[in-house]
Protein backbone atom coordinates (compact mmCIF):
# COMPACT_ATOMS: atom_id res chain seq x y z
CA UNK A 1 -6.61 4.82 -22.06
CA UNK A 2 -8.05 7.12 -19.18
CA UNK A 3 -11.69 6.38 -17.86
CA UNK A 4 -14.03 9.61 -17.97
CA UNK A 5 -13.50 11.46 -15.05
CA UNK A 6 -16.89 11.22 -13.01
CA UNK A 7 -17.78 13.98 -10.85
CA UNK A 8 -16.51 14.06 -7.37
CA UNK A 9 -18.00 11.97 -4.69
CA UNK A 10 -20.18 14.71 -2.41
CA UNK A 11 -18.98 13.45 0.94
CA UNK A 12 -15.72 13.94 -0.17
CA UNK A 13 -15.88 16.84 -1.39
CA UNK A 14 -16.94 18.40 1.67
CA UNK A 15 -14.23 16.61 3.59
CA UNK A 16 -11.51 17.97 0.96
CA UNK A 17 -13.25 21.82 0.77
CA UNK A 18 -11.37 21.85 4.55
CA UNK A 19 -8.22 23.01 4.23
CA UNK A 20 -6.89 21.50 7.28
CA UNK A 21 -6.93 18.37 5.44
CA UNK A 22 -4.57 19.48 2.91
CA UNK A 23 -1.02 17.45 3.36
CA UNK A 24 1.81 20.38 3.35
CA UNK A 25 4.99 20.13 3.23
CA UNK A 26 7.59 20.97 6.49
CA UNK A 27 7.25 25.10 7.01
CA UNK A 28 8.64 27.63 9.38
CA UNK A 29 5.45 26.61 11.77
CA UNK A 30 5.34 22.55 11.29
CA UNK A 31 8.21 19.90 11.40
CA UNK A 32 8.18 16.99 9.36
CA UNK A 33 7.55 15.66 12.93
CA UNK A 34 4.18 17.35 13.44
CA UNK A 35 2.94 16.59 10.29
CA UNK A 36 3.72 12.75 11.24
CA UNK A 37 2.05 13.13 14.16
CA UNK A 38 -0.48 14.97 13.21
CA UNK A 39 -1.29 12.88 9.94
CA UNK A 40 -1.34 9.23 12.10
CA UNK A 41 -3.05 10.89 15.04
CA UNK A 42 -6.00 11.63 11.90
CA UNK A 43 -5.43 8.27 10.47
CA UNK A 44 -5.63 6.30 13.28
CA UNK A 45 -9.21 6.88 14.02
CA UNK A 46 -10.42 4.28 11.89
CA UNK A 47 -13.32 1.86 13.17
CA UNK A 48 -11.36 -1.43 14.03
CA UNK A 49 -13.47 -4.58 13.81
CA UNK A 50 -13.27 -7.34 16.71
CA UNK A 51 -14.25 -10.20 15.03
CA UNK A 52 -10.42 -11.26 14.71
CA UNK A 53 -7.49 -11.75 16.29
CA UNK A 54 -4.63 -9.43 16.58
CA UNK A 55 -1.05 -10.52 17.56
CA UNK A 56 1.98 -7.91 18.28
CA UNK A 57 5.41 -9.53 16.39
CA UNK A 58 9.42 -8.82 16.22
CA UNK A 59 10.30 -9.10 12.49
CA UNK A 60 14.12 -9.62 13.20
CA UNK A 61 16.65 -8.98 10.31
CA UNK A 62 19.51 -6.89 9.84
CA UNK A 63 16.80 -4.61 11.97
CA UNK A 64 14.20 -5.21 14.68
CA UNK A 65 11.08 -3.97 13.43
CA UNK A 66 7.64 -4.30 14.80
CA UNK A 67 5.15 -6.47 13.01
CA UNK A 68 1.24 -7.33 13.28
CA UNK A 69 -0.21 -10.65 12.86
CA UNK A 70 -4.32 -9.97 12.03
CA UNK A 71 -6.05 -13.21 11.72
CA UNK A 72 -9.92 -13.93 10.94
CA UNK A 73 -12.19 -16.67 12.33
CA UNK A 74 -10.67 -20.10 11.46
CA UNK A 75 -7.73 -18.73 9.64
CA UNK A 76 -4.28 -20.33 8.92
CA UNK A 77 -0.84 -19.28 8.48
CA UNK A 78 -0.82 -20.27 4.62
CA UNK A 79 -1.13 -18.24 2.82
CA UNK A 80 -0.32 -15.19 4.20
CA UNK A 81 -0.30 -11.72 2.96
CA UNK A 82 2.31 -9.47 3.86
CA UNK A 83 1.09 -5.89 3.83
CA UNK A 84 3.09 -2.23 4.15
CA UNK A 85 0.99 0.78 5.17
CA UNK A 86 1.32 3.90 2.82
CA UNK A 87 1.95 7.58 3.97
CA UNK A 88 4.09 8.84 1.23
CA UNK A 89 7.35 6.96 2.97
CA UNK A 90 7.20 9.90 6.07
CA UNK A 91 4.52 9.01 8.08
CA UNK A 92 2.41 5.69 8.49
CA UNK A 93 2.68 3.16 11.19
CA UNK A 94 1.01 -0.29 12.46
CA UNK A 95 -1.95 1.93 14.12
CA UNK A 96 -2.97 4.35 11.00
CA UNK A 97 -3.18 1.09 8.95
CA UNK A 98 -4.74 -1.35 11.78
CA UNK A 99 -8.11 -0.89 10.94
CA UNK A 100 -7.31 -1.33 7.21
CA UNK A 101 -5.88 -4.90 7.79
CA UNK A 102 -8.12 -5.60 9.92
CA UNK A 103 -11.01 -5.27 7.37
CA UNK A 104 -8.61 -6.90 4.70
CA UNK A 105 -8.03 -9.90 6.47
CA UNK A 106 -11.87 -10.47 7.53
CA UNK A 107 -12.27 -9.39 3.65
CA UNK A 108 -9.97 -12.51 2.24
CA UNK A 109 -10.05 -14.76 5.20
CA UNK A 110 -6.21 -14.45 4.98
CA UNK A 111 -4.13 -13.88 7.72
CA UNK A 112 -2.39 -9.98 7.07
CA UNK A 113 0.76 -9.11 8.34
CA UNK A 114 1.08 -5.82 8.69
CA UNK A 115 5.04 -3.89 8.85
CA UNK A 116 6.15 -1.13 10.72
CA UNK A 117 9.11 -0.14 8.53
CA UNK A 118 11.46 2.46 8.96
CA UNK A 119 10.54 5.93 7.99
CA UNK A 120 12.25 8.62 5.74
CA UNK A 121 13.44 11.82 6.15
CA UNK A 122 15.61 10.01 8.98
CA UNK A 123 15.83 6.67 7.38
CA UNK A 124 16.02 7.62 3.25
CA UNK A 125 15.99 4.35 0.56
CA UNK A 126 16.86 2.23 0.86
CA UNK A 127 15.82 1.71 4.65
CA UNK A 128 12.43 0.53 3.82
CA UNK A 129 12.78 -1.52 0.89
CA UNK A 130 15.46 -3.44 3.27
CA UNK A 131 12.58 -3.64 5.95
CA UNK A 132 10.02 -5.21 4.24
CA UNK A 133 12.72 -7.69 2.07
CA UNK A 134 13.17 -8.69 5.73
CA UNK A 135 9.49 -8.84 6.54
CA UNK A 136 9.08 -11.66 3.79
CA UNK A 137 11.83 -13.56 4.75
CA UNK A 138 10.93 -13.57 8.16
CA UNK A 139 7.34 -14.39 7.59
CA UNK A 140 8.81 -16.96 4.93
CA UNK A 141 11.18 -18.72 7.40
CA UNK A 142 8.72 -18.43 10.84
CA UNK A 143 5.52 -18.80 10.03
CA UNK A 144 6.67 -21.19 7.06
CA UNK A 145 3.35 -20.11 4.24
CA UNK A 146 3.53 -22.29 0.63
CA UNK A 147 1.84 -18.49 -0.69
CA UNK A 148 2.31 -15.02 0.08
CA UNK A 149 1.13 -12.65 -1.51
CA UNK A 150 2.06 -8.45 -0.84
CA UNK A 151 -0.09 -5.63 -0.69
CA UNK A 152 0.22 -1.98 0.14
CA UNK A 153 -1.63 1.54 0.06
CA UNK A 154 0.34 4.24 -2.11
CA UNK A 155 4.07 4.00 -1.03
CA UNK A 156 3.22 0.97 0.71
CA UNK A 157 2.07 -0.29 -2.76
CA UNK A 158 5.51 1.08 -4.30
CA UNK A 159 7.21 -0.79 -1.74
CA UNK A 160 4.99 -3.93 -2.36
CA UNK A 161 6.15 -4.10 -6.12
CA UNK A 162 9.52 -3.05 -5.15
CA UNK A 163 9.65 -5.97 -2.80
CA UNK A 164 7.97 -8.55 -5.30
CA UNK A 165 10.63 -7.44 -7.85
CA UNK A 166 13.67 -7.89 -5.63
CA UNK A 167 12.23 -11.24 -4.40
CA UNK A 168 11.67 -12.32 -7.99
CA UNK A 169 15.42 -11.50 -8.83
CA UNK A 170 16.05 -13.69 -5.72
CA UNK A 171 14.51 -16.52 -6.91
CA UNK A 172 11.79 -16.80 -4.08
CA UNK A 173 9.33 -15.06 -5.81
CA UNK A 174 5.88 -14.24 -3.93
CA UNK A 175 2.31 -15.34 -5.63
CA UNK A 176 0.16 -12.30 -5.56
CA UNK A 177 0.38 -8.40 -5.05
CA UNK A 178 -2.29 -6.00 -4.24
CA UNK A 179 -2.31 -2.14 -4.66
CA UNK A 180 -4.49 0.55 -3.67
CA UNK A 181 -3.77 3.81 -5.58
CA UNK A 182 0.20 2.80 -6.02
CA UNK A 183 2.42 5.99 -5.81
CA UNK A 184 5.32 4.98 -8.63
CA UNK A 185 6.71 8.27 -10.17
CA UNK A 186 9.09 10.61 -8.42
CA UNK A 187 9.51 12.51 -11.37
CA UNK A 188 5.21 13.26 -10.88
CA UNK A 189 4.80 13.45 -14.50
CA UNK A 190 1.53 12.75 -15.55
CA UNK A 191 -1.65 15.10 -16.29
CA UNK A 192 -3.32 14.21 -13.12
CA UNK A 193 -0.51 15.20 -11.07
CA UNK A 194 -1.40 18.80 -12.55
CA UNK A 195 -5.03 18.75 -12.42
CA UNK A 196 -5.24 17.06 -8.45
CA UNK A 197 -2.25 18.92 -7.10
CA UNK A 198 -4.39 21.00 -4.81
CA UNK A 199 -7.82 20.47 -3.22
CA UNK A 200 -7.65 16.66 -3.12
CA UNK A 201 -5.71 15.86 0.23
CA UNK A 202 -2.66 15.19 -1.04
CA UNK A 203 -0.88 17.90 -2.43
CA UNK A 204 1.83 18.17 -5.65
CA UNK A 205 4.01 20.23 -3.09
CA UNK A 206 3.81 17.39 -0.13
CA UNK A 207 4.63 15.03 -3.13
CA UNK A 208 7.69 16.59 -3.96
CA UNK A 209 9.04 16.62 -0.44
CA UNK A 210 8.36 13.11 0.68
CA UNK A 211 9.83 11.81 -2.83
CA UNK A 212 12.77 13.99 -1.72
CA UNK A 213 12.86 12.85 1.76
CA UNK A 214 12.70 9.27 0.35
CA UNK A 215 15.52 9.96 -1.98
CA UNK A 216 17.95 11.06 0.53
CA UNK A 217 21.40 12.68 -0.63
CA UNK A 218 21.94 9.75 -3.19
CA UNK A 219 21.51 10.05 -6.83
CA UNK A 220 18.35 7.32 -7.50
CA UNK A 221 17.94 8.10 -11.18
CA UNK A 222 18.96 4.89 -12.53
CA UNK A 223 17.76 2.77 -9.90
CA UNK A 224 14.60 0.73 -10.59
CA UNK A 225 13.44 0.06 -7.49
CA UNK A 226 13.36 3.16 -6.42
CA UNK A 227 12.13 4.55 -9.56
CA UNK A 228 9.54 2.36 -11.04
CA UNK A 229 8.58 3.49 -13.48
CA UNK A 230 11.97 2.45 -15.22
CA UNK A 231 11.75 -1.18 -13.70
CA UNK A 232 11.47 -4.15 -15.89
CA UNK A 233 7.83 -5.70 -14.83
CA UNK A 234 7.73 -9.49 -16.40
CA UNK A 235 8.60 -11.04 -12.86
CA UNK A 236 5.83 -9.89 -11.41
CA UNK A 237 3.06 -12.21 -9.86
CA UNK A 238 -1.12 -12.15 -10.64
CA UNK A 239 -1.44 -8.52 -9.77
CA UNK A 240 -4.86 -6.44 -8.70
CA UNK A 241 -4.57 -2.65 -8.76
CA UNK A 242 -6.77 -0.25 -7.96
CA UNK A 243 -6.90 3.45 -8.55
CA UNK A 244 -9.26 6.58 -8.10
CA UNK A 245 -9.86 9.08 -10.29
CA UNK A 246 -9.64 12.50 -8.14
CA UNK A 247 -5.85 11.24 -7.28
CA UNK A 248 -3.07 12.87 -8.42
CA UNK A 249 -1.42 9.35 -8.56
CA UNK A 250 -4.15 8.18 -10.91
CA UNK A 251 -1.94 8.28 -13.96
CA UNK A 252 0.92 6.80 -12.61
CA UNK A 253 -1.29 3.79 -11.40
CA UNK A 254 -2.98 3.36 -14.75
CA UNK A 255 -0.21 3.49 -16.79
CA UNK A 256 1.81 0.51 -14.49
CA UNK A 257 -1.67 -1.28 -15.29
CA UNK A 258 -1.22 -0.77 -19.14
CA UNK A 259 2.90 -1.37 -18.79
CA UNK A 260 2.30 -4.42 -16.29
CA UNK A 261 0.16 -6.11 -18.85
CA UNK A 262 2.76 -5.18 -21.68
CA UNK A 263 5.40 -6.95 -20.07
CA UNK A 264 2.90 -10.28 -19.59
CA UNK A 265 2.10 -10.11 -16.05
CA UNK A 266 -1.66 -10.89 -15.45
CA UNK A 267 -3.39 -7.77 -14.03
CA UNK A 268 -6.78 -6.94 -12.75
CA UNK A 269 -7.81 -3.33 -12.75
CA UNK A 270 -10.62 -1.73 -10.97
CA UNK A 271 -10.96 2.54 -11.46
CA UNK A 272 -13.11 4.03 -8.85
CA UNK A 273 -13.59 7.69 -10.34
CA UNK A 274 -15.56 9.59 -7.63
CA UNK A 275 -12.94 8.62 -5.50
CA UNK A 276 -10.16 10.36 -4.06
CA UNK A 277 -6.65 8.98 -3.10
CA UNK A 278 -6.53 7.31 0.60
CA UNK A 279 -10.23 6.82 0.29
CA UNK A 280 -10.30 3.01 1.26
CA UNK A 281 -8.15 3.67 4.68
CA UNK A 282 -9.73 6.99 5.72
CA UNK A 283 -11.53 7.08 9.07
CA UNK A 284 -15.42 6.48 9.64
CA UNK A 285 -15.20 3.93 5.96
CA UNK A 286 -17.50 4.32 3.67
CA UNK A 287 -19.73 2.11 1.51
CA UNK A 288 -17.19 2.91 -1.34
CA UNK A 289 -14.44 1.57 0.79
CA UNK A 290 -15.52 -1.46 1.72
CA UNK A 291 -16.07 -2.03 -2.01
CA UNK A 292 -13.19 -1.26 -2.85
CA UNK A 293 -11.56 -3.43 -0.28
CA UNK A 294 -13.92 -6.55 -1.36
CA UNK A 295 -12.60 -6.47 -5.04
CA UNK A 296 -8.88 -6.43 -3.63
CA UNK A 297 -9.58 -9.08 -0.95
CA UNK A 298 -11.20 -11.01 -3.81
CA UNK A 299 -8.30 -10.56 -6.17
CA UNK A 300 -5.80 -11.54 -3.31
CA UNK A 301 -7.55 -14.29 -2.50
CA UNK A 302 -8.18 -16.13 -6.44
CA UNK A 303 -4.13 -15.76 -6.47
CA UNK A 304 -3.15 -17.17 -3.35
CA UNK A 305 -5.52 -20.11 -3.20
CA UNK A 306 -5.27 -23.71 -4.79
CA UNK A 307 -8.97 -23.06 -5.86
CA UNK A 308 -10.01 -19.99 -5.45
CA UNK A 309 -12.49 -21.20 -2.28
CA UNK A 310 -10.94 -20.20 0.38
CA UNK A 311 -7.43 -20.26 2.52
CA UNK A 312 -5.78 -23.83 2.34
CA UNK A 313 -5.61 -27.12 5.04
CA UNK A 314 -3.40 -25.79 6.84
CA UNK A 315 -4.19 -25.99 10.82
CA UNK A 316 -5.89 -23.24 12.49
CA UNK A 317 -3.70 -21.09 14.80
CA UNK A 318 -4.18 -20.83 18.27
């Protein structure tokens, strides 16, 4: 069942009424390059807290990627949650989303790990689903947690299930997974795909391109990681999600919510409807944000603590 659809948030809908916020796909004037650029140049902006420390990492696999350790006042290394910055699988990187783990980790009083994994159109699926399997085992086998738990902002959060899923089938399943506004359908059915798919940000034509770009030349119909919406959900860990209702994503988010609870997995859901999507991560905050972020952080951190106080005995790190 769909919430009522509250009326927009006024702050944002100035921000939206400019249409140089509107994500477009590549044109005859702007590369697939620019908009990267020009999307993390915007994103990046965010106000980064201090009160935490902030280690640079290798994540070594089958790749090298680049990693971030965040880590709040008298944290440990157990648990740890393992997080992948959205940007519709094109754009995104450890700066955009800095700011964003650094307010989840001070949030939780978990140590984040934040991945910078390989990008699509030059690096199609499964490139980053291979990148942040990787990320887990690495953070599994270095910095040795009991819990992890994954979380993720639109494809980030596709890629968080997507990971939690293949880990599952592994048999080294992870304990918790967060998701902000999850992006889950390539086929963008869905009525708010329609009614959102101009004047929000995020645009039904960007949509169709990055889901492209992500695809690559490969024929991902039948492949449930890639398309989850066809994926079998039991595995899954305790799972928060949270969606807003001027997204055009909003659907696709509530519906895993209704399906995720179908197949048994235990699900908290929290609808912000005057919100639009991105609004947790977009620069200068806002008081809707950082209640947004709270109720994740708080959901994170019931599932990946013995009790629910607070992170476990492990020693502090230096």
């Amino acid at each position: 069942m769909k919430p009522p659809e509250d009326q927009l948030d006024p702050d944002l809908a100035t921000l939206v009424a400019d249409p140089r916020m509107a994500l477009r796909p590549p044109s005859d004037g702007l590369s697939a390059v620019q908009i990267r650029e020009a999307a993390n140049a915007f994103l990046a902006k965010g106000v980064r807290p201090d009160a935490i420390r902030v280690r640079d990492i290798e994540i070594t696999g089958a790749e090298r990627i680049a990693g971030r350790l965040f880590l709040p006042p008298n944290a440990s290394l157990d648990p740890v949650i393992v997080f992948f910055h959205g940007g519709a699988f094109v754009f995104g990187d450890l700066e955009t989303h800095d700011a964003l783990c650094r307010r989840l980790a001070i949030a939780s009083g978990v140590t984040v790990a934040s991945v910078d994994y390989r990008l699509a159109p030059e690096h199609p699926y499964p490139a980053a689903l291979e990148d942040t399997a990787a990320a887990v085992a690495w953070v599994r086998s270095t910095l040795k947690p009991k819990r992890v738990g994954l979380a993720g902002d639109s494809a980030g959060a596709q890629l968080a299930v997507a990971t939690a899923l293949a880990c599952a089938a592994k048999g080294s399943p992870v304990q918790a997974l967060g998701l902000l506004y999850p992006c889950l359908d390539p086929s963008r059915t869905g009525a708010s795909q329609e009614r959102f798919s101009e004047g929000h940000m995020l645009t039904g034509a960007f949509l169709d391109w990055a889901w492209s770009a992500y695809r690559g030349e490969g024929d991902r119909s039948g492949d449930p990681l890639f398309d989850l919406t066809r994926a079998e959900l039991s595995s899954l860990p305790p799972t928060a999600v949270l969606t807003a209702g001027h997204d055009p994503l909003r659907d696709e988010g509530l519906s895993f919510v209704e399906r995720a609870r179908a197949a048994g997995v235990e699900v908290s859901a929290e609808h912000f409807g005057d919100m639009i999507h991105g609004f947790v991560g977009l620069p200068g905050g806002s008081r809707r944000g950082d209640e947004a972020l709270a109720w994740l952080s708080d959901a994170l951190r019931r599932s990946l603590t013995v009790d629910g106080s607070g992170p476990s005995d492990r020693p502090e790190v230096g």
